[in-house]
Protein backbone atom coordinates (compact mmCIF):
# COMPACT_ATOMS: atom_id res chain seq x y z
CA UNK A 1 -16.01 -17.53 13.28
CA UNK A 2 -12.17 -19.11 13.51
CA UNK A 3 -11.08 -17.96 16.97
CA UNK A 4 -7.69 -16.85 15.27
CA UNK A 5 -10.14 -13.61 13.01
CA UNK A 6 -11.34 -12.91 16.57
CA UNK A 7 -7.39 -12.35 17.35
CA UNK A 8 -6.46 -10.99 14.18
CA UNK A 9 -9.06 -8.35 14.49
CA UNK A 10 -8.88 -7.50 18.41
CA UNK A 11 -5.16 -7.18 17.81
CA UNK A 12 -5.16 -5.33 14.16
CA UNK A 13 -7.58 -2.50 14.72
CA UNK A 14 -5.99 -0.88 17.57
CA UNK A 15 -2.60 -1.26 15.50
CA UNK A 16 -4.35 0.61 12.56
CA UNK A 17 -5.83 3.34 14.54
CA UNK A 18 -1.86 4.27 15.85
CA UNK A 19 -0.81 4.48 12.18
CA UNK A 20 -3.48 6.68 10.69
CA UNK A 21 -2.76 8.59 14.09
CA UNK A 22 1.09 8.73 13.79
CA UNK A 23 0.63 9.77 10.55
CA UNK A 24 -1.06 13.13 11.36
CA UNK A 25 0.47 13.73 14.75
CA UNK A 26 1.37 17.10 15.24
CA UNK A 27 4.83 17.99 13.91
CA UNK A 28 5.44 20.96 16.64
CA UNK A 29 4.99 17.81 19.43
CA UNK A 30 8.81 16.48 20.15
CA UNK A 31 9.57 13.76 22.82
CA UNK A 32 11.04 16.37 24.83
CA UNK A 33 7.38 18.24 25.40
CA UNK A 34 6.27 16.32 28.55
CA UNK A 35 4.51 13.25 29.03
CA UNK A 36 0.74 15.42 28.83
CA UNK A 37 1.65 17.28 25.77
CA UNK A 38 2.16 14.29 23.91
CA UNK A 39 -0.71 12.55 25.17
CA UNK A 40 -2.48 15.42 24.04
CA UNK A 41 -1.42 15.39 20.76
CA UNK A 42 -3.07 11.98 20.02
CA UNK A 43 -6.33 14.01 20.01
CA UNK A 44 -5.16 17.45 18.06
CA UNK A 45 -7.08 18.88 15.21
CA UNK A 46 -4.59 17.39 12.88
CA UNK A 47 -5.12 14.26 13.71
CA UNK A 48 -7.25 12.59 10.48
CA UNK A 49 -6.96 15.86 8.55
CA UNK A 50 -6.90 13.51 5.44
CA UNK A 51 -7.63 14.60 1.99
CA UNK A 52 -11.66 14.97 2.10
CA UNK A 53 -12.49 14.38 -1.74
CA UNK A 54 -11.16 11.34 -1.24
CA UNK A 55 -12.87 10.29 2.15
CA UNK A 56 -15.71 11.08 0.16
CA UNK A 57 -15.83 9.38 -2.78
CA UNK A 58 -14.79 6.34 -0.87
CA UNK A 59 -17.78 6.88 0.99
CA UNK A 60 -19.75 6.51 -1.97
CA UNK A 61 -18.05 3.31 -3.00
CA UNK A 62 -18.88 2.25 0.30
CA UNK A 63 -22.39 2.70 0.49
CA UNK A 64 -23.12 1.78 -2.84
CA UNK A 65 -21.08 -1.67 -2.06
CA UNK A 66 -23.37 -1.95 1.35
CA UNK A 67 -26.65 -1.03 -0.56
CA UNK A 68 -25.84 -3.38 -3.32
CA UNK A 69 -25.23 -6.56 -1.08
CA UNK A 70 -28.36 -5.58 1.05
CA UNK A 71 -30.50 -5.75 -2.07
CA UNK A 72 -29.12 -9.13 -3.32
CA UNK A 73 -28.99 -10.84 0.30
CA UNK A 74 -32.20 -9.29 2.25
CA UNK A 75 -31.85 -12.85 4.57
CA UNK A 76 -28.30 -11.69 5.90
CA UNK A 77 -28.84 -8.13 6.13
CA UNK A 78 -26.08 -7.59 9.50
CA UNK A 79 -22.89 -7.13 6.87
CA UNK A 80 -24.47 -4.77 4.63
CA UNK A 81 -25.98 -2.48 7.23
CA UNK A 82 -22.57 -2.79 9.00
CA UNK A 83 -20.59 -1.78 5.33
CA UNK A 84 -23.30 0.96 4.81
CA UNK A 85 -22.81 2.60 8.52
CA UNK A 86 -18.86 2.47 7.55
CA UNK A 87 -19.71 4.31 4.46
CA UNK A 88 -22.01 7.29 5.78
CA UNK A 89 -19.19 7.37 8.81
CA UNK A 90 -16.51 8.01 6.18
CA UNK A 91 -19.08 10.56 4.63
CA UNK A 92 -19.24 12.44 7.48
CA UNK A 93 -15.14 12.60 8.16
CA UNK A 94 -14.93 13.87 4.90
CA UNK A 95 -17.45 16.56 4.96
CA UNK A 96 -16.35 17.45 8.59
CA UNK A 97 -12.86 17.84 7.35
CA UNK A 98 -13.83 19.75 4.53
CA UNK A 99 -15.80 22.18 7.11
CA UNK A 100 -19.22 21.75 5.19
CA UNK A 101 -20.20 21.46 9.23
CA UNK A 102 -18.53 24.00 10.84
CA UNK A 103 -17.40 26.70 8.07
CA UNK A 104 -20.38 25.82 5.50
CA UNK A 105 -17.93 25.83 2.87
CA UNK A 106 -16.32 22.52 1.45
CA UNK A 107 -12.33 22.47 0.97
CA UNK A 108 -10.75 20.14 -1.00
CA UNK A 109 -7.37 20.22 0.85
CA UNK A 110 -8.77 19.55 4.21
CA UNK A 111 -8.50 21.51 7.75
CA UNK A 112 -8.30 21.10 11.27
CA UNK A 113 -10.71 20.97 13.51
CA UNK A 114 -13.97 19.68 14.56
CA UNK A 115 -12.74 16.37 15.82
CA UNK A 116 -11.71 14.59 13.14
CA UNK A 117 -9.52 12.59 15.33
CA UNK A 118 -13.10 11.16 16.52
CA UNK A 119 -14.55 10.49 13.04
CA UNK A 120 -11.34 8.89 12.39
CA UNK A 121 -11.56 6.37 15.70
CA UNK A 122 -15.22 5.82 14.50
CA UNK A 123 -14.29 4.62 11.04
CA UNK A 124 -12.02 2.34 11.87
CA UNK A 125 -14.03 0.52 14.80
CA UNK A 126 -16.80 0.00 12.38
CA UNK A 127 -13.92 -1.18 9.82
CA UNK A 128 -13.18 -3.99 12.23
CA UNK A 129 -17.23 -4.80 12.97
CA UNK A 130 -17.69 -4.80 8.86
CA UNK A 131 -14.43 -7.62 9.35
CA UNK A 132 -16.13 -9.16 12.15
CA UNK A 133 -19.64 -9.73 10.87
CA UNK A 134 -18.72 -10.85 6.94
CA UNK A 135 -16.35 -13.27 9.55
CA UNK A 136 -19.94 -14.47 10.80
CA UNK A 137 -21.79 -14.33 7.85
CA UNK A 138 -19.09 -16.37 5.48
CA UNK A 139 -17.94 -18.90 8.12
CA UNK A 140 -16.12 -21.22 5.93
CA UNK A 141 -14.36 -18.38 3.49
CA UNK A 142 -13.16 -16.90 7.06
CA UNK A 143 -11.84 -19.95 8.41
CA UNK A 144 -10.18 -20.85 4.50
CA UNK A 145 -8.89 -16.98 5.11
CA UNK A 146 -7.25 -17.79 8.30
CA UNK A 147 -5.47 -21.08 6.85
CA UNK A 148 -4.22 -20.08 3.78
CA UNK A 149 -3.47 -16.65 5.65
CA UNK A 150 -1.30 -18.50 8.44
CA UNK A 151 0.37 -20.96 5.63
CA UNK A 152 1.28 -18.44 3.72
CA UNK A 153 2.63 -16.10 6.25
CA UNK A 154 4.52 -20.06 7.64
CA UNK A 155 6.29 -20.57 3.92
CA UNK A 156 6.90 -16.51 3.53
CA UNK A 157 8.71 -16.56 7.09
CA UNK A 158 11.04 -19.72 5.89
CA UNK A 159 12.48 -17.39 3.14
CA UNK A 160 15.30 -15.73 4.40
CA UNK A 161 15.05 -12.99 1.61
CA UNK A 162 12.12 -12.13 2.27
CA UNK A 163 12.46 -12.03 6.17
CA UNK A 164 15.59 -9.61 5.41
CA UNK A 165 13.29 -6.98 3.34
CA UNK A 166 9.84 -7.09 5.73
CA UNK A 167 12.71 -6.45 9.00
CA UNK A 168 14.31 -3.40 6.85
CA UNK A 169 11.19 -2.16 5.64
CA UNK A 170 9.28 -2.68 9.66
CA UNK A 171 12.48 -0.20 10.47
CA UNK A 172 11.94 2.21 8.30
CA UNK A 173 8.31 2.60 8.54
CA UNK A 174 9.13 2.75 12.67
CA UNK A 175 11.38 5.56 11.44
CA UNK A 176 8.75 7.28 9.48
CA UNK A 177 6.00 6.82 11.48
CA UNK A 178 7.84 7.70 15.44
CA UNK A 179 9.42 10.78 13.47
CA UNK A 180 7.63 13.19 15.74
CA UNK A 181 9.38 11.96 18.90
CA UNK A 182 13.04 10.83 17.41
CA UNK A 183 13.74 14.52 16.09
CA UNK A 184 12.21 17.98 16.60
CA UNK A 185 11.04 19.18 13.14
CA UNK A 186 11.79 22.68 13.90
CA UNK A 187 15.03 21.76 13.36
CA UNK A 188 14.43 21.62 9.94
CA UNK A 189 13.07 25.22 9.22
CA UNK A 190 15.17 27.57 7.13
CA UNK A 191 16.89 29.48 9.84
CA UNK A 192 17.03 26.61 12.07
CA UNK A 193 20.52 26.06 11.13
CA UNK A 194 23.41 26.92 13.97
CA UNK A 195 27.25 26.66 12.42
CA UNK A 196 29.21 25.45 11.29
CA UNK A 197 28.10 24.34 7.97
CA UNK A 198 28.94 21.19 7.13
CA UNK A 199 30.01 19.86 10.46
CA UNK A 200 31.05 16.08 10.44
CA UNK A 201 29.19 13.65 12.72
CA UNK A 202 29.83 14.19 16.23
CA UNK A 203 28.72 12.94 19.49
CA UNK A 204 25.73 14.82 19.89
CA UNK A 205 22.63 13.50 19.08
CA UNK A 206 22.05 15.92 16.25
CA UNK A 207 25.17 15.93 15.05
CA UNK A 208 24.99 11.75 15.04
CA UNK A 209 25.00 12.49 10.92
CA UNK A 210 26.98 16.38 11.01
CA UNK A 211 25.48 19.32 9.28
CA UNK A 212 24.17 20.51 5.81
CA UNK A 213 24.97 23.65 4.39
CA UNK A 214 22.96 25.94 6.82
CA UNK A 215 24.23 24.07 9.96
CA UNK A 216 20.74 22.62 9.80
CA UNK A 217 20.79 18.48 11.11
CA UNK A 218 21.02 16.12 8.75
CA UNK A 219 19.59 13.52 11.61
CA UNK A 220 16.70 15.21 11.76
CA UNK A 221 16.21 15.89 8.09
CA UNK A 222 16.95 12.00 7.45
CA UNK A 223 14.61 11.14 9.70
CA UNK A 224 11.74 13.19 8.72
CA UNK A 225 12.63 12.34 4.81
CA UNK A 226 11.46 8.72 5.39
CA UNK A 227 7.73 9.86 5.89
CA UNK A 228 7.47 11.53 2.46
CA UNK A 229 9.46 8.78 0.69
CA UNK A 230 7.72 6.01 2.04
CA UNK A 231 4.17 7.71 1.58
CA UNK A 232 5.09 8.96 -1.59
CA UNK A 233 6.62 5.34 -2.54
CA UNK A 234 3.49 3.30 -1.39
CA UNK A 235 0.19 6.02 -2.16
CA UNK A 236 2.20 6.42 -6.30
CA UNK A 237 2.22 2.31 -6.31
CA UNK A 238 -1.45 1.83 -5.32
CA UNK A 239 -2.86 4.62 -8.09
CA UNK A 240 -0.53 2.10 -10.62
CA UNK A 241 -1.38 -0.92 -9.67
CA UNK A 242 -5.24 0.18 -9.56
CA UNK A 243 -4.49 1.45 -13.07
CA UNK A 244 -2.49 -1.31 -14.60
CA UNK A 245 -4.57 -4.47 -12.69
CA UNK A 246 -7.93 -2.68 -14.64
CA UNK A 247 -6.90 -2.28 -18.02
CA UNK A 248 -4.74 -5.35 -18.08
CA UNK A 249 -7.49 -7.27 -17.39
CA UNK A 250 -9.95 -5.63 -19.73
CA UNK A 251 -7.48 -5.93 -22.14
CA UNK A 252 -6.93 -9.52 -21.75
CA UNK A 253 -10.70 -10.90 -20.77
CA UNK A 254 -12.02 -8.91 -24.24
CA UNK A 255 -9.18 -9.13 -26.69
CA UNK A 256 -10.22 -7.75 -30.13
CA UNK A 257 -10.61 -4.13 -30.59
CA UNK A 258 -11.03 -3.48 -27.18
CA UNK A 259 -8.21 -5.18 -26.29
CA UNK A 260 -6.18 -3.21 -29.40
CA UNK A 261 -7.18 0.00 -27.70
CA UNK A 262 -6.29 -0.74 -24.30
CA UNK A 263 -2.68 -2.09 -24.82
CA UNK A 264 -2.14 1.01 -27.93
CA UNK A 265 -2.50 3.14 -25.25
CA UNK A 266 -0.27 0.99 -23.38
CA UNK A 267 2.03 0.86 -25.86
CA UNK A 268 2.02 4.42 -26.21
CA UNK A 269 2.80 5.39 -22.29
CA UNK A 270 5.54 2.39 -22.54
CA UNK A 271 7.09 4.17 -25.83
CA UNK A 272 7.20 7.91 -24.52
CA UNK A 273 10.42 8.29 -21.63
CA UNK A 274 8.15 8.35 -18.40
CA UNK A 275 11.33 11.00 -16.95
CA UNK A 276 10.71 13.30 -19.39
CA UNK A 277 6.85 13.04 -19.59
CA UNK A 278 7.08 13.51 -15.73
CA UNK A 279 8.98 16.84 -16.00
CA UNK A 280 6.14 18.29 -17.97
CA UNK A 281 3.40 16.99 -15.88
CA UNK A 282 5.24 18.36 -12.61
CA UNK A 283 6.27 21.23 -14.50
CA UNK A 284 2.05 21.89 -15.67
CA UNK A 285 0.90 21.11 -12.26
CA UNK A 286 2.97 22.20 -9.60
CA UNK A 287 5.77 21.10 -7.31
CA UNK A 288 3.98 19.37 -4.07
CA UNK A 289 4.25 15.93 -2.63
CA UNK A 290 0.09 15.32 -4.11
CA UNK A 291 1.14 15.97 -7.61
CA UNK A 292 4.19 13.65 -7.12
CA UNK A 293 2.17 10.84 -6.29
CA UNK A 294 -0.38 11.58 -8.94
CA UNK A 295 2.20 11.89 -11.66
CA UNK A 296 4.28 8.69 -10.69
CA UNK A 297 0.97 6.80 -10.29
CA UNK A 298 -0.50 7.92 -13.97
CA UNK A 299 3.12 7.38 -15.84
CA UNK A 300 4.11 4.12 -13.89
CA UNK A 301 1.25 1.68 -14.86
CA UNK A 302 2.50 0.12 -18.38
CA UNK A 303 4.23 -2.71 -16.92
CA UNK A 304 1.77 -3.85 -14.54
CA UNK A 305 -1.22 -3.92 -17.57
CA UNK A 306 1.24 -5.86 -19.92
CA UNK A 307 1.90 -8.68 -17.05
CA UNK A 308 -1.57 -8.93 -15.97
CA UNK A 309 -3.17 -8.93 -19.41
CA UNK A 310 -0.72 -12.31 -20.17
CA UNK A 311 -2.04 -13.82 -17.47
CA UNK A 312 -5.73 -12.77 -17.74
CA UNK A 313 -5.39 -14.26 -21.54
CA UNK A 314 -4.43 -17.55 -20.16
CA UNK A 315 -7.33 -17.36 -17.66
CA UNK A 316 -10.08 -16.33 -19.81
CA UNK A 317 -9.26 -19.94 -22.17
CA UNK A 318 -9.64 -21.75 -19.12
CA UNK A 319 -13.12 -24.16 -18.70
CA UNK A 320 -14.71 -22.58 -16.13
CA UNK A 321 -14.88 -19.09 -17.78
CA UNK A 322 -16.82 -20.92 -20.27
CA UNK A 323 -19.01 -22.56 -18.40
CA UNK A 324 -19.77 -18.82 -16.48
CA UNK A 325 -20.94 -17.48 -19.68
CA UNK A 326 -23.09 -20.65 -20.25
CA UNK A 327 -24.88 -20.41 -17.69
CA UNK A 328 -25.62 -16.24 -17.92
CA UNK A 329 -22.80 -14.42 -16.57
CA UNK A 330 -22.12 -10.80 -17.35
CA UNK A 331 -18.60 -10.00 -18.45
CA UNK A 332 -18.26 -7.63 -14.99
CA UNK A 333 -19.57 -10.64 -13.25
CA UNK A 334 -16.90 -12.97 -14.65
CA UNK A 335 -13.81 -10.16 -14.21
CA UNK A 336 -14.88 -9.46 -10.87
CA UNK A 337 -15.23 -13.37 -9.67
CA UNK A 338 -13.34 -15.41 -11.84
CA UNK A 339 -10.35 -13.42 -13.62
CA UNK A 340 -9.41 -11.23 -10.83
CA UNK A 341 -8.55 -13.92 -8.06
CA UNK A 342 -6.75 -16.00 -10.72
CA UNK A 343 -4.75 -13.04 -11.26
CA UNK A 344 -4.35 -11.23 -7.61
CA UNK A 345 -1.23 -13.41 -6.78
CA UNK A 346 0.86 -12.13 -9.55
CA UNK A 347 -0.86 -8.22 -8.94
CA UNK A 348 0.17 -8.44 -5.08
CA UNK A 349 3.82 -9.61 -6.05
CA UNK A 350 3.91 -7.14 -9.06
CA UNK A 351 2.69 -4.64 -6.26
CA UNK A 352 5.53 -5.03 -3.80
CA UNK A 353 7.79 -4.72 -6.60
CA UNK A 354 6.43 -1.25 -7.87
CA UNK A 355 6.74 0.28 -4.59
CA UNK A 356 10.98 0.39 -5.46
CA UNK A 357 10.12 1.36 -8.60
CA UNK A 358 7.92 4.46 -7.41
CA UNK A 359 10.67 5.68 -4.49
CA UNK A 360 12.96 5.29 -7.09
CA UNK A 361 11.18 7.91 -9.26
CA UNK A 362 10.27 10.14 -6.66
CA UNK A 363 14.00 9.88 -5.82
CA UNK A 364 15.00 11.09 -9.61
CA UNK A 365 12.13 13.62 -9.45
CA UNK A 366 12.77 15.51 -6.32
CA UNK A 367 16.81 15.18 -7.36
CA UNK A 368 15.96 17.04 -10.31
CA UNK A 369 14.44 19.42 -8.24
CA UNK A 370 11.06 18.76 -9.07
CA UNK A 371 9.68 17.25 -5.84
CA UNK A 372 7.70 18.83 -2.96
CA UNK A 373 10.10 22.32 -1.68
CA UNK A 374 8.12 22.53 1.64
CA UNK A 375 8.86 18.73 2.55
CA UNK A 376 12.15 16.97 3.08
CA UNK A 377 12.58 13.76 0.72
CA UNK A 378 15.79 11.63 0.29
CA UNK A 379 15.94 12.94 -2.90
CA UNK A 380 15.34 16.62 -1.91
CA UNK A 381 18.45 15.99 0.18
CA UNK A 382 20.75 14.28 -2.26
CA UNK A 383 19.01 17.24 -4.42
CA UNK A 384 20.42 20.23 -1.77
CA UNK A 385 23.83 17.91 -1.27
CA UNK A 386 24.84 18.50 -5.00
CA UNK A 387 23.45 22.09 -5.14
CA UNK A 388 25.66 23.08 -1.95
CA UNK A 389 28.38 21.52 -3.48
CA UNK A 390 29.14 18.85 -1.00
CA UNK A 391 30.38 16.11 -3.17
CA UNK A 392 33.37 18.26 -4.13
CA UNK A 393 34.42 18.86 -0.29
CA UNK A 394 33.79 16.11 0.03
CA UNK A 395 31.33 15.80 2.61
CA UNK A 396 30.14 12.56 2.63
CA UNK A 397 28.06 12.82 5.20
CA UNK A 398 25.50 14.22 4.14
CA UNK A 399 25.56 12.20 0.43
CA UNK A 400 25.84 8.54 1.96
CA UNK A 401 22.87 8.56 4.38
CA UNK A 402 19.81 9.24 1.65
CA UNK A 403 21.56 7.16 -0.99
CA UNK A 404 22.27 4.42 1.37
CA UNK A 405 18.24 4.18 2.37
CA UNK A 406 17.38 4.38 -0.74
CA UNK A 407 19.62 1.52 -1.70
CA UNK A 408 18.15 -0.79 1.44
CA UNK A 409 14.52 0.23 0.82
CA UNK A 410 14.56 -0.85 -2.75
CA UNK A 411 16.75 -3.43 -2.46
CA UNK A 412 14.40 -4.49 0.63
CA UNK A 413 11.01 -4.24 -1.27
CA UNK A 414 12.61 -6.28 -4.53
CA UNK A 415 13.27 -8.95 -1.81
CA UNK A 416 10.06 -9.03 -0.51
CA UNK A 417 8.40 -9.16 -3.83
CA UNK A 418 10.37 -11.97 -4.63
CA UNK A 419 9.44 -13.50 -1.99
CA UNK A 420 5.85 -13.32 -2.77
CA UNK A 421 6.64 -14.59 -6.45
CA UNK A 422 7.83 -17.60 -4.90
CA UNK A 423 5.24 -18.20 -2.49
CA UNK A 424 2.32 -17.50 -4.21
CA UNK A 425 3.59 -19.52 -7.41
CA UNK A 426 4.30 -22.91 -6.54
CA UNK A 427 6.48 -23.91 -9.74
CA UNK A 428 9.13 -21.00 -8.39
CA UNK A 429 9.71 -23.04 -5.12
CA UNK A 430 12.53 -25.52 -4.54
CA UNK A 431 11.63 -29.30 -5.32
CA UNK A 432 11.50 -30.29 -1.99
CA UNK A 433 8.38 -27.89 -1.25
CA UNK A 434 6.85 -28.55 -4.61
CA UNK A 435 7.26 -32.68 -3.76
CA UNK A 436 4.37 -32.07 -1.27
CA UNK A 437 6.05 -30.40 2.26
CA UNK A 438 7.06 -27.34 3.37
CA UNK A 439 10.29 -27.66 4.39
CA UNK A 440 10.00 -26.75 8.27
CA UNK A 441 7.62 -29.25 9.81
CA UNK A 442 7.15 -31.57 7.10
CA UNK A 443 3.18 -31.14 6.57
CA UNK A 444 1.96 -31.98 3.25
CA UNK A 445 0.84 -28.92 1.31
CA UNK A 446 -1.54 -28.71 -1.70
CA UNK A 447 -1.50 -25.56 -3.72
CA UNK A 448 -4.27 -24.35 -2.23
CA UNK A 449 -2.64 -23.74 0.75
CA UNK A 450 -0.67 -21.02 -0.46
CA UNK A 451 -3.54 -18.98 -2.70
CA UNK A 452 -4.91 -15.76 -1.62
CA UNK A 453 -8.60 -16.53 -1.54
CA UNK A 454 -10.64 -14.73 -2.76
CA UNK A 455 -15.01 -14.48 -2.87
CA UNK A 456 -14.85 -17.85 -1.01
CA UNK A 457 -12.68 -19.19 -4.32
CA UNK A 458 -9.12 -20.96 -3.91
CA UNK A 459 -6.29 -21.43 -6.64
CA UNK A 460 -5.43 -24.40 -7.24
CA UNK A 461 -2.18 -24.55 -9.86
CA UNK A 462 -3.12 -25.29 -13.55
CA UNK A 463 -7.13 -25.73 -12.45
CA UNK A 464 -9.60 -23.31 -12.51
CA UNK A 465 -10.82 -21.53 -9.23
CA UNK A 466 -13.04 -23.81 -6.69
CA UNK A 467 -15.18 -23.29 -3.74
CA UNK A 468 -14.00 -24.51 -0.49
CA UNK A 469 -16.01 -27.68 -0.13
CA UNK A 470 -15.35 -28.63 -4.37
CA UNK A 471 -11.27 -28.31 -2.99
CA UNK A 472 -11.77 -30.35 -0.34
CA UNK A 473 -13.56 -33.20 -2.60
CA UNK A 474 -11.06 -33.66 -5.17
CA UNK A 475 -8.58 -33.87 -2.23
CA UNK A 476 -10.29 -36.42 -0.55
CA UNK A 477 -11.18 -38.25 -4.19
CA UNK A 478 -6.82 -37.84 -5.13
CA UNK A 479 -6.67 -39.47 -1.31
CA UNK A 480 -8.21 -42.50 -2.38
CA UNK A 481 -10.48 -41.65 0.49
């Protein structure tokens, strides 16, 4: 195993552990509750109250991946074993948060309790052992991991752009995430509010951005806002992307009537106005921050199936697909190998650039006063700034702050999925990187050393997908070596 996975992985899980954390820590915690409280809080019965249907069902994915790859490979069975034990360890933090253990009854929007905050430290340690033991079973796709990785990050931190959105998006998140201990959130209950109303910024800490129209701070509701934006934002962008990636590459890999149905139904969700569609759904299902998510997600996947399907057309022509069916393939096989890593740099850079897209929506949707009416948004402030009547005071200080983060976060996520275009497409890069270097220490580059491997499999521009060891043959044969 590359001693740089050993790194990445000592140093990553520890980092994801404090997110999943932060993200559940208690809300009635503050900075200003004493050193114990607070320590105390990282083990709550909040803590990995996540939704349990879906701990669940990824549990099954899980275990069926784990069971699958033990069949296939009985030689090597350490990975599987170590994928099924995630699996049954997700299984049980969803049925524990359910309380199938401790009420006998199963509840789909989760409780508190039980430890959960230990199932949750479980899951991801044996995350980090499934990472460490494929590392140890796949030596050469880990170390082909770890260069393209650590090439890619070297050409993505040479684009200034890019550098700009990942520092204003690394704030923001620190925003979200530390929200517990940079304001008190019962500051933001209804009769929280102390006059005056509509106090400009002051000195004080709370008063750093004035008052809304209850006195209430708009610090603290600014601050707090960025959690259900930003989730909101990224959770809505993953259900499209899932969506879109799928049926754009069905569409393309089959064509003929299966292809006709998939992009009619495209077509169809591209034709009808996704605001007013959304109003409908929202109104039908309810106001909450779960519904948001679900109804951006299902109404925001068009673009991303037209885009990949062009792509997966151009792949499925190529020689190698042919020579996959030749020799037996099955169509699943071939999307699941062959189209879907040719494909995955222009999903991941289609990704990045949904993510504006989705806080934009969930922006327009809580404005029209359709969002979550228990949780602070940016929108459900710009929402309560024109209600109250503050743009005709004017008080500007409570319009400019949500507008002006939404502004930097989707101007910040366009950059960064630029970025990424450029990067993981060779032919968008200057000539001087495209003539063979990189532009910072002047080491040749191939394409390969850009690609997001996948399976073991590299991209190599206008070639089809090789293993590692093919790659490094036709670079030594180009060599004259």
């Amino acid at each position: 195993m590359p001693r740089r996975m050993k790194l990445w992985i000592v140093l990553w899980t520890p980092v994801a552990w404090l997110v999943l954390t932060l993200i559940k820590y208690p809300k009635t915690i503050s900075a200003s509750s004493g050193l114990v409280t607070i320590v105390k809080g990282f083990f709550a019965p909040s803590i990995g109250n996540y939704p349990p249907l879906v701990l669940v069902l990824a549990a099954v994915v899980v275990v069926v991946w784990g069971g699958t790859m033990l069949f296939r490979r009985a030689a090597s069975r350490g990975y599987p074993l170590t994928v099924i034990a995630t699996g049954l360890s997700l299984a049980v933090w969803g049925l524990v948060n359910g309380g199938l253990l401790s009420a006998g009854a199963f509840s789909l929007a989760g409780r508190t309790g039980f430890y959960t905050w230990l199932w949750q430290a479980v899951t991801v340690v044996l995350v980090a052992a499934c990472v460490w033991m494929w590392a140890r079973s796949h030596p050469e796709r880990a170390a082909l991991t770890v260069r393209n990785a650590h090439r890619t990050w070297r050409l993505y931190r040479s684009n200034r752009q890019g550098m700009l959105g990942l520092w204003i998006i690394v704030a923001f998140v620190a925003i979200a995430l530390l929200a517990p201990f940079l304001a008190n959130h019962a500051l933001l209950a209804p009769g929280a509010g102390v006059p005056p109303a509509f106090a400009p910024p002051s000195a004080s800490y709370y008063h750093l951005m004035g008052t809304d129209e209850f006195g209430r701070s708009i610090l603290a509701e600014f601050i707090w806002s960025a959690r259900i934006s930003l989730v909101v934002g990224l959770m809505a962008t993953i259900i499209s992307s899932i969506l879109g990636a799928a049926i754009g590459i069905g569409a393309g890999y089959f064509g003929g009537w299966t292809g006709e149905i998939f992009m009619r139904i495209t077509d169809a969700f591209l034709v009808i106005p996704w605001l007013p569609l959304a109003m409908v759904l929202a109104a039908a299902w309810g106001h909450n921050y779960v519904i948001v998510i679900v109804i951006i997600g299902v109404t925001s996947w068009p673009g991303t199936a037209r885009v990949v399907r062009a792509d997966a057309l151009r792949v499925r022509e190529l020689p190698f697909i042919e020579r996959a069916k030749a020799i037996g393939s099955g169509n699943m096989h071939i999307m699941n190998k062959h189209v879907l890593p040719n494909v995955f740099p222009l999903i991941f850079a289609n990704t990045i650039l949904v993510v504006a897209e989705a806080i934009t929506a969930e922006t327009e949707l809580s404005f029209l006063g359709l969002g979550d009416p228990l949780n602070f948004s940016w929108g459900t402030m710009l929402h309560n700034a024109w209600a109250s009547g503050a743009a005709t005071l004017p008080a500007w200080w409570y319009i400019l702050p949500p507008g002006i983060a939404i502004v930097f976060v989707v101007l910040a996520f366009t950059f960064m999925g630029t970025a990424f275009d450029e990067i993981l497409d060779p032919r968008l890069r200057s000539r001087e990187e495209t003539a063979g270097y990189d532009g910072g220490g002047g080491q040749p580059l191939v394409a390969a050393d850009v690609a997001v491997p996948l399976g073991g499999f590299i991209l190599n521009e206008g070639a089809p997908l090789m293993p590692y060891g093919m790659e490094h043959e036709e670079e030594r044969r180009e060599r004259g070596l």
